[in-house]
Protein backbone atom coordinates (compact mmCIF):
# COMPACT_ATOMS: atom_id res chain seq x y z
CA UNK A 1 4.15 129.98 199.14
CA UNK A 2 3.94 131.63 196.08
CA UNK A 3 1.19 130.29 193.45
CA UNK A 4 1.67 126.97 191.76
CA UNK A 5 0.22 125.44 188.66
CA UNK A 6 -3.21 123.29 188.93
CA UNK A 7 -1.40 120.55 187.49
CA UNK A 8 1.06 119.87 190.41
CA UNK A 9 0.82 122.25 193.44
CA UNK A 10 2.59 122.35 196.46
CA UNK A 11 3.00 119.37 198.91
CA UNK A 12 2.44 120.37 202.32
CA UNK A 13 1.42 117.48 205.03
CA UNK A 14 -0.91 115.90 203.52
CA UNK A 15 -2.51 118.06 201.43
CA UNK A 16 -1.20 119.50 197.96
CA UNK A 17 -2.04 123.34 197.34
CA UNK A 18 -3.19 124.38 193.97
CA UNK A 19 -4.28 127.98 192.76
CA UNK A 20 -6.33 130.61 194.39
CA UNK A 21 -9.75 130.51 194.20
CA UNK A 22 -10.83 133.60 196.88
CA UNK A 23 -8.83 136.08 198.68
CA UNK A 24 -9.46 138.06 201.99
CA UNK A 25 -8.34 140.79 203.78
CA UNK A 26 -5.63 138.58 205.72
CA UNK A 27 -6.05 135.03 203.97
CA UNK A 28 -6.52 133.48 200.87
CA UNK A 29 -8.39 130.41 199.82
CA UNK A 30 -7.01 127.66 197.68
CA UNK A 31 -8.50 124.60 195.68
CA UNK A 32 -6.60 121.76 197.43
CA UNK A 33 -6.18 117.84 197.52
CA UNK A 34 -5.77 115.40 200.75
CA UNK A 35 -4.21 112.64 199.61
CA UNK A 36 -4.21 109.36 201.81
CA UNK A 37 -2.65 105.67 201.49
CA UNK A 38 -3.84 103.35 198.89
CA UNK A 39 -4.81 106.40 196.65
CA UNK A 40 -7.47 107.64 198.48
CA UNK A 41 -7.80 111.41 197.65
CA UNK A 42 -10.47 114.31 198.31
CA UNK A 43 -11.36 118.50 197.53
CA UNK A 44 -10.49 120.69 199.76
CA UNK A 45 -10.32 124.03 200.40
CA UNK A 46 -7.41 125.63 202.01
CA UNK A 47 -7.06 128.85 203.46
CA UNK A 48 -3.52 130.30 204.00
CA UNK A 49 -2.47 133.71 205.84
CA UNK A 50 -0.91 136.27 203.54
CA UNK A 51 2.71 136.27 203.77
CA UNK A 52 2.78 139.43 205.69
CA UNK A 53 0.65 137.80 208.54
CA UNK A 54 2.14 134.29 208.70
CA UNK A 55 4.86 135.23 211.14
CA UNK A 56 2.46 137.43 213.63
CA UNK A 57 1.54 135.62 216.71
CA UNK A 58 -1.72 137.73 217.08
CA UNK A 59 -3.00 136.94 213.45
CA UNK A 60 -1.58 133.18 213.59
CA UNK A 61 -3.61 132.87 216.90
CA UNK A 62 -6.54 134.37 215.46
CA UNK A 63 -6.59 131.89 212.78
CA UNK A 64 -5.85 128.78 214.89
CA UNK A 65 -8.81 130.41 217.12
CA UNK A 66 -11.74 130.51 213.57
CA UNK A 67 -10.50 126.65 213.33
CA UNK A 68 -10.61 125.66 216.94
CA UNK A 69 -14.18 126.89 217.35
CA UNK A 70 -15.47 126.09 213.29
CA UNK A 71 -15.09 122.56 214.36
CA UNK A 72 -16.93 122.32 217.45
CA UNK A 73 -19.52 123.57 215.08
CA UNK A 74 -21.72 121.05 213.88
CA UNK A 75 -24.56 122.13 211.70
CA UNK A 76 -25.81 121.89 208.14
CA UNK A 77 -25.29 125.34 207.64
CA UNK A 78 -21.65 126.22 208.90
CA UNK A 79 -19.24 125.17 206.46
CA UNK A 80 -16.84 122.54 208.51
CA UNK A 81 -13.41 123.02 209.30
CA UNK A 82 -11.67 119.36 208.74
CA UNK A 83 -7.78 120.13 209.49
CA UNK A 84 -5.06 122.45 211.02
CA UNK A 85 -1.35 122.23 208.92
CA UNK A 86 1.26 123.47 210.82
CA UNK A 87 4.35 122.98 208.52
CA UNK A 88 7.37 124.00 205.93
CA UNK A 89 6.57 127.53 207.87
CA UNK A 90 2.64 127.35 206.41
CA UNK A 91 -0.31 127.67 208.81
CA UNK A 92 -3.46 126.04 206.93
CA UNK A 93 -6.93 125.82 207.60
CA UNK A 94 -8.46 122.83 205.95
CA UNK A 95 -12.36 123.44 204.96
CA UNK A 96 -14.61 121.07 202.86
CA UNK A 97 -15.30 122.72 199.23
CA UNK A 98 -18.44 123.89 198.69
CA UNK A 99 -19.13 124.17 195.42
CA UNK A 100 -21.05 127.43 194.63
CA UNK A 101 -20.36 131.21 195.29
CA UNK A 102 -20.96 133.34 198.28
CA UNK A 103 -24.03 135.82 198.36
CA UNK A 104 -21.88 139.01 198.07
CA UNK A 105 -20.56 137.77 194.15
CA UNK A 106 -24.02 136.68 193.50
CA UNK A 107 -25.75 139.69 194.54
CA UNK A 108 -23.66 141.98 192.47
CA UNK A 109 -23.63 139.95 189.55
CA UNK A 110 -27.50 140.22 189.74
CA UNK A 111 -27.42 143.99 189.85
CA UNK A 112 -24.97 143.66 186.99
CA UNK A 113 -27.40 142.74 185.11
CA UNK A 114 -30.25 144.94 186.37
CA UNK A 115 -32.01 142.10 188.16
CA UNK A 116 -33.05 141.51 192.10
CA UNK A 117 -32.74 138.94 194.04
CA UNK A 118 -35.69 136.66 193.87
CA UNK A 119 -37.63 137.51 197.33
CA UNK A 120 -38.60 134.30 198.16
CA UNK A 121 -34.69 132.99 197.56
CA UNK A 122 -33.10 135.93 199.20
CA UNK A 123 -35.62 135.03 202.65
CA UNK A 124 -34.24 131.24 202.52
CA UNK A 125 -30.75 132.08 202.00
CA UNK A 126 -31.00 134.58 205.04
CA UNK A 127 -32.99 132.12 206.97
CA UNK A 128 -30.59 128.93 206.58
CA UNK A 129 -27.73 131.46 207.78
CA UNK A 130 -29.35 132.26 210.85
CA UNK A 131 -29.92 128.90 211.50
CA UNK A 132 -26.30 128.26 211.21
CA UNK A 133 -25.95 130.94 213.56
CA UNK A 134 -27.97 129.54 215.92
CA UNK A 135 -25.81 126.78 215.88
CA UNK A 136 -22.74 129.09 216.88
CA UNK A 137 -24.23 131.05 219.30
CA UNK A 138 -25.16 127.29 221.07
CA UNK A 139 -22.00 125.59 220.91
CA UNK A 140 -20.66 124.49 223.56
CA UNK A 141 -17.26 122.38 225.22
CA UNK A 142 -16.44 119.27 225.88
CA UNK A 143 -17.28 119.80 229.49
CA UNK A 144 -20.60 121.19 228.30
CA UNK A 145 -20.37 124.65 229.01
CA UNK A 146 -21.48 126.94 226.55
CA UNK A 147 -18.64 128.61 224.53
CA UNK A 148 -20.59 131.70 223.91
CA UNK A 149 -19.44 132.42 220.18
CA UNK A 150 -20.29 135.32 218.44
CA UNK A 151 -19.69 135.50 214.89
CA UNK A 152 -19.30 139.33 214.45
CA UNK A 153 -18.44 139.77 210.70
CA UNK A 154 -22.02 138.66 209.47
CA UNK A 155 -22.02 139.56 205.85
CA UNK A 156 -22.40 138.81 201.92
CA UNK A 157 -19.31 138.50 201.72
CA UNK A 158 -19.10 135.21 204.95
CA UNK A 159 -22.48 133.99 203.48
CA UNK A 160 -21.65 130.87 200.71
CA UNK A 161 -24.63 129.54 198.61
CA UNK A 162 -23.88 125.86 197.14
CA UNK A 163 -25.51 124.65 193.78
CA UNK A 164 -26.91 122.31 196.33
CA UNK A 165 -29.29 125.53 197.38
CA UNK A 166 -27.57 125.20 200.62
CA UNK A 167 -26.72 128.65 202.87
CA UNK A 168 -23.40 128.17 205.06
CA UNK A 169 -21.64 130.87 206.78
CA UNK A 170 -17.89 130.43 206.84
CA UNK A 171 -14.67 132.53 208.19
CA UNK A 172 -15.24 132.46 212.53
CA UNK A 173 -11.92 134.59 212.23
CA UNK A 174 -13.08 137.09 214.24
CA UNK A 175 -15.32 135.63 216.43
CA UNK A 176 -15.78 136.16 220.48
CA UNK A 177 -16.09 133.24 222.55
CA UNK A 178 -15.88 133.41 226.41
CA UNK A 179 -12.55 131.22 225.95
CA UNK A 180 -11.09 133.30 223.30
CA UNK A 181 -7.32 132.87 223.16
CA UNK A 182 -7.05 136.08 221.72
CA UNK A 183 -8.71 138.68 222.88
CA UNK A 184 -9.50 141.86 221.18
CA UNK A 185 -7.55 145.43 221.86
CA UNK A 186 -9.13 147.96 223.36
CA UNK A 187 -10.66 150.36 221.04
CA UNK A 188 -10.25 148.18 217.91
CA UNK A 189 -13.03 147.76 215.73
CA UNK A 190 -12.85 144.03 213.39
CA UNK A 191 -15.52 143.67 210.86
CA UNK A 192 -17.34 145.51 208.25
CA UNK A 193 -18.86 148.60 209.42
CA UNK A 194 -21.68 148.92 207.43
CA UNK A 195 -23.35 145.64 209.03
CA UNK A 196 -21.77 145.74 212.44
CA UNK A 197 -24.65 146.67 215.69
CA UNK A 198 -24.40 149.85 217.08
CA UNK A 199 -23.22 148.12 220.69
CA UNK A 200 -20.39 146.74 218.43
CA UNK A 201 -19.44 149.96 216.73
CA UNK A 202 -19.47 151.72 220.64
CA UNK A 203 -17.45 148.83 222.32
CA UNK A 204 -19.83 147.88 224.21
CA UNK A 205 -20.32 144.13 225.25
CA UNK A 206 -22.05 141.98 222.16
CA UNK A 207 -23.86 138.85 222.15
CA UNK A 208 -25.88 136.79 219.67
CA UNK A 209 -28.51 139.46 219.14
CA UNK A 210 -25.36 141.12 217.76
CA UNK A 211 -25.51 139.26 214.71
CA UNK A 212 -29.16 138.74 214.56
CA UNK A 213 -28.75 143.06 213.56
CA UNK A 214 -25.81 141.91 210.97
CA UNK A 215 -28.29 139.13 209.33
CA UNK A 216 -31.06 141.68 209.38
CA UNK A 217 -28.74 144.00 207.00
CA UNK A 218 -28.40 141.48 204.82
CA UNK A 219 -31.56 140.99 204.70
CA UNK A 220 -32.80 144.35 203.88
CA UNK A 221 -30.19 144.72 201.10
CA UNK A 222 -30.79 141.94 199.42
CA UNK A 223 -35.32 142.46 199.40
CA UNK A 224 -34.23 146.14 198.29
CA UNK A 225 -31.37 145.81 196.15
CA UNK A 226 -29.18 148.64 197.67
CA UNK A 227 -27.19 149.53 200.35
CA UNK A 228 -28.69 150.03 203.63
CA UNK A 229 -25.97 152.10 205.79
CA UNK A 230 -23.66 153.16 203.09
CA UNK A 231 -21.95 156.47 202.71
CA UNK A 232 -18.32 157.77 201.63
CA UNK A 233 -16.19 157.58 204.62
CA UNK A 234 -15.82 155.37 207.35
CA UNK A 235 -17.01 158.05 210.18
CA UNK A 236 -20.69 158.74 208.08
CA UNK A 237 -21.37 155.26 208.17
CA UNK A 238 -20.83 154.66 211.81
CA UNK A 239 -23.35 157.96 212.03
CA UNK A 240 -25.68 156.50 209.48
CA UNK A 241 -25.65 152.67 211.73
CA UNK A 242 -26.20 154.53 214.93
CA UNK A 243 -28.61 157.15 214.32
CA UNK A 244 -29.45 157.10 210.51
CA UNK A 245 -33.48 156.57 209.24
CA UNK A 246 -34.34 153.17 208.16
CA UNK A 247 -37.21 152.84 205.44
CA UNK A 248 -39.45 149.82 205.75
CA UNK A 249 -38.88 146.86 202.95
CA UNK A 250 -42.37 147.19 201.94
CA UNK A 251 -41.89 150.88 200.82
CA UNK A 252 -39.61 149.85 198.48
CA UNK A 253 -40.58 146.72 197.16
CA UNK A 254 -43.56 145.33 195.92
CA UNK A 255 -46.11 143.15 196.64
CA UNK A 256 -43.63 142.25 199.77
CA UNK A 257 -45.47 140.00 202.67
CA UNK A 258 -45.64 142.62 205.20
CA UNK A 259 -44.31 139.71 207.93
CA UNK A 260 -41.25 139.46 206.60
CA UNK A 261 -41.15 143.39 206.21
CA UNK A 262 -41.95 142.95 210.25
CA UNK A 263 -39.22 140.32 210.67
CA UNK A 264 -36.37 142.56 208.83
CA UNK A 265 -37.34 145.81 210.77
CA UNK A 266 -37.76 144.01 214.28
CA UNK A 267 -34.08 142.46 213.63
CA UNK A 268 -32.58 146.20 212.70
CA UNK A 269 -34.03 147.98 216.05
CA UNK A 270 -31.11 149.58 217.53
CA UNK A 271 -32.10 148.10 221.44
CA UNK A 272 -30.75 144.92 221.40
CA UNK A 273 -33.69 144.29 224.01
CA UNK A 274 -36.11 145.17 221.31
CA UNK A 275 -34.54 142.64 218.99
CA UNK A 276 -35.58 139.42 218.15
CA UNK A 277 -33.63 137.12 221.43
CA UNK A 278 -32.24 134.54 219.24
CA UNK A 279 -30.94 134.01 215.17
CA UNK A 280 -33.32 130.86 215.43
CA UNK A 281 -36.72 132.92 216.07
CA UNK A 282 -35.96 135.43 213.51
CA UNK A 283 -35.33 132.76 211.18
CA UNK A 284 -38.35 131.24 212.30
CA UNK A 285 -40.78 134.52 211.50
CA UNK A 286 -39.18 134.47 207.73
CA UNK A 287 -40.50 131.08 207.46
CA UNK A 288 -43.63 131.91 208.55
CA UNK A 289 -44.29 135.01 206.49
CA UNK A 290 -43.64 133.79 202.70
CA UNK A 291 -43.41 130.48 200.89
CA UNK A 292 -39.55 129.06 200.84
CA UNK A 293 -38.36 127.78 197.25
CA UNK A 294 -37.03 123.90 196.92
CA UNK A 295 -33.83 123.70 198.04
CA UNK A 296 -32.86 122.44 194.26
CA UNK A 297 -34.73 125.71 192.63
CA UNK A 298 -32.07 127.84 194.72
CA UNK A 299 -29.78 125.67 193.60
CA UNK A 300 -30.33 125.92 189.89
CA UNK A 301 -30.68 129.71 189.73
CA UNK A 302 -26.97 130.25 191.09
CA UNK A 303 -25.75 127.67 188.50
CA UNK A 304 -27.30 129.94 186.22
CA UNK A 305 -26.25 133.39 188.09
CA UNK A 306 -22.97 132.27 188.57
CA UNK A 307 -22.32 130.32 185.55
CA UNK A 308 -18.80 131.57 184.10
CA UNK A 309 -17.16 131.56 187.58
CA UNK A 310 -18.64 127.87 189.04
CA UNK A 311 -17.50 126.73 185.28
CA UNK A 312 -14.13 128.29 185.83
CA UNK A 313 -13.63 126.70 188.82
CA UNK A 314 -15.16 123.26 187.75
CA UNK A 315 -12.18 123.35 185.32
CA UNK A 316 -9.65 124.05 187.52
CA UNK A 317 -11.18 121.32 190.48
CA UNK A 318 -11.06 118.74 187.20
CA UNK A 319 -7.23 119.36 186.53
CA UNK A 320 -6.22 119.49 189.68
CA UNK A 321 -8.27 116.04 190.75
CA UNK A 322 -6.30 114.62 187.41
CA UNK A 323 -3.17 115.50 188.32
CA UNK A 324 -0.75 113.13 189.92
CA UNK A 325 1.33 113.67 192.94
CA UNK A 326 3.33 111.24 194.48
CA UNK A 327 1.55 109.51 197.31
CA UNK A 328 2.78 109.86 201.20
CA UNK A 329 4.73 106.96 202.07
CA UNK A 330 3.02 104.47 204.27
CA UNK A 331 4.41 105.27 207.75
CA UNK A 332 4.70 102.49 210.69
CA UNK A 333 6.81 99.34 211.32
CA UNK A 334 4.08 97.08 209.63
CA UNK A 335 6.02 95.91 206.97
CA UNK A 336 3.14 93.42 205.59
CA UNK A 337 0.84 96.78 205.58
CA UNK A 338 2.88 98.68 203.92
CA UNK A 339 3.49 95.83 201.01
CA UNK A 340 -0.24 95.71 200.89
CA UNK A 341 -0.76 99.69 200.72
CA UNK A 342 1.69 99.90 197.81
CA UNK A 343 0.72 96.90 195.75
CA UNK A 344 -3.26 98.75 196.09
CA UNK A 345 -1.66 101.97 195.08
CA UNK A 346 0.03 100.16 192.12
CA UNK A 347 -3.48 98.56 191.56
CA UNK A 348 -5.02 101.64 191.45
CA UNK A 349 -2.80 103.19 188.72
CA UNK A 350 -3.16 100.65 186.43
CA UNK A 351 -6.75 101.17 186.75
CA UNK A 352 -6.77 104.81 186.07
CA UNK A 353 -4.67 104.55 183.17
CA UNK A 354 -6.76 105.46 180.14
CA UNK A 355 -7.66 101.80 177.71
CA UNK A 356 -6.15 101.07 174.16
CA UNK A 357 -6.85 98.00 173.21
CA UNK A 358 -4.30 98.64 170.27
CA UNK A 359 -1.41 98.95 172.86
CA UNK A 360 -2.92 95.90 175.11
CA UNK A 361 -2.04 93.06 172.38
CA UNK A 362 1.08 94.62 172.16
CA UNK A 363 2.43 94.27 176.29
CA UNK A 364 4.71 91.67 177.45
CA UNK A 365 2.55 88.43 178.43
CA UNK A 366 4.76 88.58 181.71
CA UNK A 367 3.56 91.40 183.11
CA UNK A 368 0.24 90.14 184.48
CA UNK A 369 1.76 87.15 185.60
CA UNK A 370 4.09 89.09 187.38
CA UNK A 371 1.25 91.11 188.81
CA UNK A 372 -0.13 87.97 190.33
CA UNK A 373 2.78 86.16 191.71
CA UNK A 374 3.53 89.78 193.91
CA UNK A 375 -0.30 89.65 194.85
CA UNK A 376 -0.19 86.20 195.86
CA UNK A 377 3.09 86.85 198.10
CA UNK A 378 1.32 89.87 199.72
CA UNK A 379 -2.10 87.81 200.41
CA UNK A 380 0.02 84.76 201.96
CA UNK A 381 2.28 86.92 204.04
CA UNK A 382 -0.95 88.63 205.59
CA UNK A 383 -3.04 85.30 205.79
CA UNK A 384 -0.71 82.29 205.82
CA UNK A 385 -3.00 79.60 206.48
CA UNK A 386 -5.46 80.09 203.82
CA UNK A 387 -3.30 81.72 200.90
CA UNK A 388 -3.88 79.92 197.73
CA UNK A 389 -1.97 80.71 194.18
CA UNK A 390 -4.10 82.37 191.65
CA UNK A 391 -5.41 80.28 189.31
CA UNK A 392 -7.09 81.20 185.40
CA UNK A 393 -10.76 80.14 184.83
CA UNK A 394 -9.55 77.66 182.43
CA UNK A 395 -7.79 75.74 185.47
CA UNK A 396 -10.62 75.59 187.64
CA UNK A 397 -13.08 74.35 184.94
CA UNK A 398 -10.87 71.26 184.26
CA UNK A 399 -10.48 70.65 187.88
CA UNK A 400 -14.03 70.73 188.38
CA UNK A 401 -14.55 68.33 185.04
CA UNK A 402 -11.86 65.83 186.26
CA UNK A 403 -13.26 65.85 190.16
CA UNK A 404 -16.89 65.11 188.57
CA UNK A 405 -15.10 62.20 186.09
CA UNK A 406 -13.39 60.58 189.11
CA UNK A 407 -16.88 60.73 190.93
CA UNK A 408 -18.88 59.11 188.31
CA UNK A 409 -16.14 56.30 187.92
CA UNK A 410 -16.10 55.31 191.42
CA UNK A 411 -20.18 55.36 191.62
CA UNK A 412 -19.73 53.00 188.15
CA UNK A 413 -17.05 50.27 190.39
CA UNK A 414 -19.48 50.34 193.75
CA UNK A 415 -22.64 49.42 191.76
CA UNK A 416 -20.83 46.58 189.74
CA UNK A 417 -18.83 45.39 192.48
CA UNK A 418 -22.20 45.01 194.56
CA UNK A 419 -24.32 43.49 191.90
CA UNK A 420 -21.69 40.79 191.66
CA UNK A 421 -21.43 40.07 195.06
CA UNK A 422 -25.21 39.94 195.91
CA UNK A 423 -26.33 38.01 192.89
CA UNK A 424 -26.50 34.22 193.10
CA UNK A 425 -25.07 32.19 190.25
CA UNK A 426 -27.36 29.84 188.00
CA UNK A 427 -27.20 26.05 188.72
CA UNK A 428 -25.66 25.38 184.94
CA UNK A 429 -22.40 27.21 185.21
CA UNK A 430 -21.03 25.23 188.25
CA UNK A 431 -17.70 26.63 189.51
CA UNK A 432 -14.65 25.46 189.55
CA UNK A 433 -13.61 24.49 192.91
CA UNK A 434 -10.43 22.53 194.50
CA UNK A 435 -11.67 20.32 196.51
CA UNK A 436 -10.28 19.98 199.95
CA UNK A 437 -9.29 17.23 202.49
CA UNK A 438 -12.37 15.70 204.69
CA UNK A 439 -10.44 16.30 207.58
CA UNK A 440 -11.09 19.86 207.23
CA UNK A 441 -14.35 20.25 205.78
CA UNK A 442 -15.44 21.90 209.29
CA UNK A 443 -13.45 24.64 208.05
CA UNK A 444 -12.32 25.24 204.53
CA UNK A 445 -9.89 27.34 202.90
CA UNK A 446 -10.69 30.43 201.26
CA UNK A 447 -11.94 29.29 196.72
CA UNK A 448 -10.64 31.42 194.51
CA UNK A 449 -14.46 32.63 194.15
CA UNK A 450 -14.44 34.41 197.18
CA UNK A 451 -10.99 35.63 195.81
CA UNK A 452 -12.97 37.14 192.52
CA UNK A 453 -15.78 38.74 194.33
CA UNK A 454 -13.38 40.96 196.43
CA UNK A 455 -10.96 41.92 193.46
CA UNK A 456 -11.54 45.06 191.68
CA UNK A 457 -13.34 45.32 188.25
CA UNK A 458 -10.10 47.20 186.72
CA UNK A 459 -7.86 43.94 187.28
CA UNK A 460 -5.66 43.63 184.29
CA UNK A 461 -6.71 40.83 181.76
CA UNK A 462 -3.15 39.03 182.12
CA UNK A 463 -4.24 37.74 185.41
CA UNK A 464 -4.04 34.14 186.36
CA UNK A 465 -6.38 31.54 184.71
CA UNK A 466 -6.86 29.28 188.21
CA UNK A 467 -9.13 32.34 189.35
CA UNK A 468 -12.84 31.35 188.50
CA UNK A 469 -15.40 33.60 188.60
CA UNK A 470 -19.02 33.31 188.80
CA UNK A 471 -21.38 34.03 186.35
CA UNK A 472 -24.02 37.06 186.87
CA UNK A 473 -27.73 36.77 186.26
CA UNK A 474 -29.91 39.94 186.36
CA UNK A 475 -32.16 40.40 189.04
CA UNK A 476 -36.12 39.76 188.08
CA UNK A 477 -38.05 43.13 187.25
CA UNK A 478 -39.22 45.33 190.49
CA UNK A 479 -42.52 43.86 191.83
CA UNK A 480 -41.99 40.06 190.15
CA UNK A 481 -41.11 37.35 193.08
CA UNK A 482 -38.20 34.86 192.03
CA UNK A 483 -39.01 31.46 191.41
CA UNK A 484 -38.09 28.95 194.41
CA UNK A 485 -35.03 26.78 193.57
CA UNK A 486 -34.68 23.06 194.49
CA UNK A 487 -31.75 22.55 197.46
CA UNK A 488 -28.84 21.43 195.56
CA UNK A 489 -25.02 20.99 195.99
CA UNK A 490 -23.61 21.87 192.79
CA UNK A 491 -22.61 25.13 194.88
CA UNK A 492 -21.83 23.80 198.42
CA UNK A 493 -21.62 27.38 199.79
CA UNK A 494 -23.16 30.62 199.69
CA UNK A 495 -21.59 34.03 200.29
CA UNK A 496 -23.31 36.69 202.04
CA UNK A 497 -23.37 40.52 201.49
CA UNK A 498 -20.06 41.14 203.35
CA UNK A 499 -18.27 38.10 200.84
CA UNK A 500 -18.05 35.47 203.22
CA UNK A 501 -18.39 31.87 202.66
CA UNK A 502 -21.16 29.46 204.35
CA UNK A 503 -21.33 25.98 203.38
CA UNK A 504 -24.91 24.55 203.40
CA UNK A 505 -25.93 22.26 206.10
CA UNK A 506 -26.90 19.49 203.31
CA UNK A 507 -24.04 19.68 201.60
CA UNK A 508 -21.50 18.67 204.74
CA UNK A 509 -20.63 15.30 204.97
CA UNK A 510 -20.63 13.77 208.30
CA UNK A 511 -17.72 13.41 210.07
């Protein structure tokens, strides 16, 4: 893959490949994007093999091998491997971005400048590596049997400090684990010399306390500011490693807590008996013999150390999170999902676009409509019992008005048509009533009174004249009895609260 502009990059999988941001000795490391459906999308970093190494089976195992056993790592201070791309004849190693800059770049651009290495911040930084460490050299399987990793590249160069103040070791390339896939050649030294242990550097077996000597380097160098095993060819610095004098922190640096002098010089002793057992204790004794700095104070000076390179890169993360790729289809058989993916992805677009209110006035009035109608087909295809059109504000404000209307009408016809029924007429407006056969008094036919109490108060006026009605009276004030009234058979009948008709007893003639 050769390298591709920030503002499109190369599509591989899932994940598009933008420029180079670090390079290695058999990989590089590239700013890159996972895109998902419905425009999800998140920084990555990538790390590719050189072109000269992506068709060997030993360095191609060796890389599936840092993957397999980053991401049974689980710790604060690894950085985690998320992905393995196999595909358009790219291997890819998929690690989350860590913004910041590892300790090698930082140190030198501090002794560019004729500066050290704060102590206190060089102590945490060392410390939350060996943590991470510690977390290696525990890992185990899925069965539960310990994987016995050994990281055996410990360096400035594999330590990455985040603006977040946070210490990860990365790049488990060359690690030894007990199920190793690929297993090193006899005689053949990986790693950096200069902080290798002198069982490494004589083939004998390692273990953890292996790179509890690396970490100790590290250490040293960066309370001293200089090299602790360095020399002009390879073959002096192996001598130097195995046999060379090491000088004390505290004789070089001042005012330096003599326990974390101890701590450094305990993790260099050339016995791996006489070593500190485990990363975790020696991280442990650096703790214990100076103050740490705030995790945000560690933070803030490599913003500052590192500024032109983090603001370099912040650039080129910016473009590359603006630029636009087309999305990976939606794959499956749903066909409802995949409607619903695309018309989010669509929705998702028009909210990114940038706003001009200018250019809004000037867009076809169909085009949100048109929005809605394809929404409202998506939403009833998925949930066909409870789909409803869209509807404006506007509409459901006069539907609510005209529901409250109707409500207040029909509350207005009960009351009326009850106070007419339930209030007795005066003895001075005598109805009009046909009067009916004595033959039948025992049971009369229905008045037309009864006929007027049970019609509705919107009758038309145009109704007949024959239909007589009976005058209302209000009802006395609350708490005032009404006044007796004398029996009397101007009104033969009286009609209860359902509308029926009973004539009074007094009024009957007798048969």
């Amino acid at each position: 893959m050769r390298e591709q502009s920030a503002s499109r990059g190369r599509l591989v999988g899932r994940y598009v490949v933008h420029d180079r941001i670090a390079a290695g000795g058999m990989a590089t490391v590239h700013v890159g994007r996972l895109l998902g459906a419905a425009g999800f999308s998140r920084t990555v970093a990538v790390k590719r093999l050189h072109d000269g190494y992506a068709k060997d089976p030993d360095f191609v195992a060796m890389l599936l091998d840092e993957a397999r056993l980053a991401a049974v790592i689980r710790h604060p201070n690894v950085v985690p491997t998320l992905d393995v791309v196999a595909e358009q004849d790219e291997l890819l190693v998929v690690m989350e971005y860590v913004e910041g800059d590892s300790l090698a770049h930082l140190w030198k651009l501090t002794l560019d400048a004729q500066r050290r290495i704060p102590t206190a911040f060089s102590a945490s930084i060392v410390a939350q590596a060996l943590h991470g460490l510690h977390a290696a050299h525990e890992a185990r399987d899925k069965n539960g049997a310990p994987l016995g990793i050994v990281h055996r590249d410990v360096s400035p160069q594999n330590i990455l400090v985040g603006v977040d103040g946070v210490a990860r070791v990365l790049d488990f390339g060359i690690a030894k684990a007990a199920s190793r896939a690929t297993a090193t050649e006899d005689g053949q030294i990986k790693g950096k010399t200069a902080y290798m242990a002198p069982e490494q550097l004589q083939h004998a077996a390692v273990d953890r306390r292996t790179d509890v000597f690396a970490a100790a380097v590290v250490l040293w160098e960066m309370l001293c500011a200089r090299r602790l095993f360095f020399a002009d060819s390879p073959s002096e610095i192996v001598a130097k490693v195995l046999a060379g004098p090491i000088d004390p922190p505290e004789k070089l640096v001042a005012d330096l807590p003599p326990g974390l002098s101890t701590a450094v010089l305990r993790g260099l002793e050339r016995d791996p008996a006489k070593r500190w057992a485990t990363a975790e204790e020696m991280a442990n004794a650096i703790e214990e013999a100076i103050a740490l700095p705030r995790a945000k104070e560690i933070g803030a000076w490599v913003s500052s150390t590192a500024k032109t390179i983090l603001e370099g890169r912040a650039t080129l993360v910016q473009a590359v999170e603006r630029s636009s790729h087309e999305m990976p289809a939606a794959q499956g058989s749903d066909s409802t999902l995949a409607r619903a993916i695309e018309q989010a992805e669509r929705r998702r677009q028009n909210a990114e676009m940038p706003t001009d209110v200018g250019a809004r006035a000037s867009a076809p009035p169909s085009a949100p409509v048109a929005e809605s109608t394809e929404l409202a087909t998506v939403q009833s295809t998925i949930h066909p019992a409870t789909a409803k059109p869209p509807v404006s504000r506007l509409g459901v404000a006069m539907a609510i008005a005209g529901a409250a209307a109707l409500a207040i009408a029909l509350v207005v016809v009960v009351t009326v048509t009850r106070a007419r029924v339930e209030t007795p007429a005066p003895a001075s407006a005598p109805p009009i009533v046909t009067p009916a056969p004595s033959a039948s008094a025992s049971a009369p036919e229905p008045s037309a009174t009864t006929e007027a109490s049970a019609a509705p108060s919107s009758a038309p006026s145009s109704a007949p004249s024959t239909t007589a009605t009976i005058p209302t009276k209000s009802r006395p004030p609350a708490g005032r009895p009404a006044r007796p009234r004398k029996p009397t058979c101007d009104i033969p009948f009286t009609i209860d609260a359902k509308g029926q008709k009973h004539f009074k007893p007094e009024c009957v003639p007798d048969p």
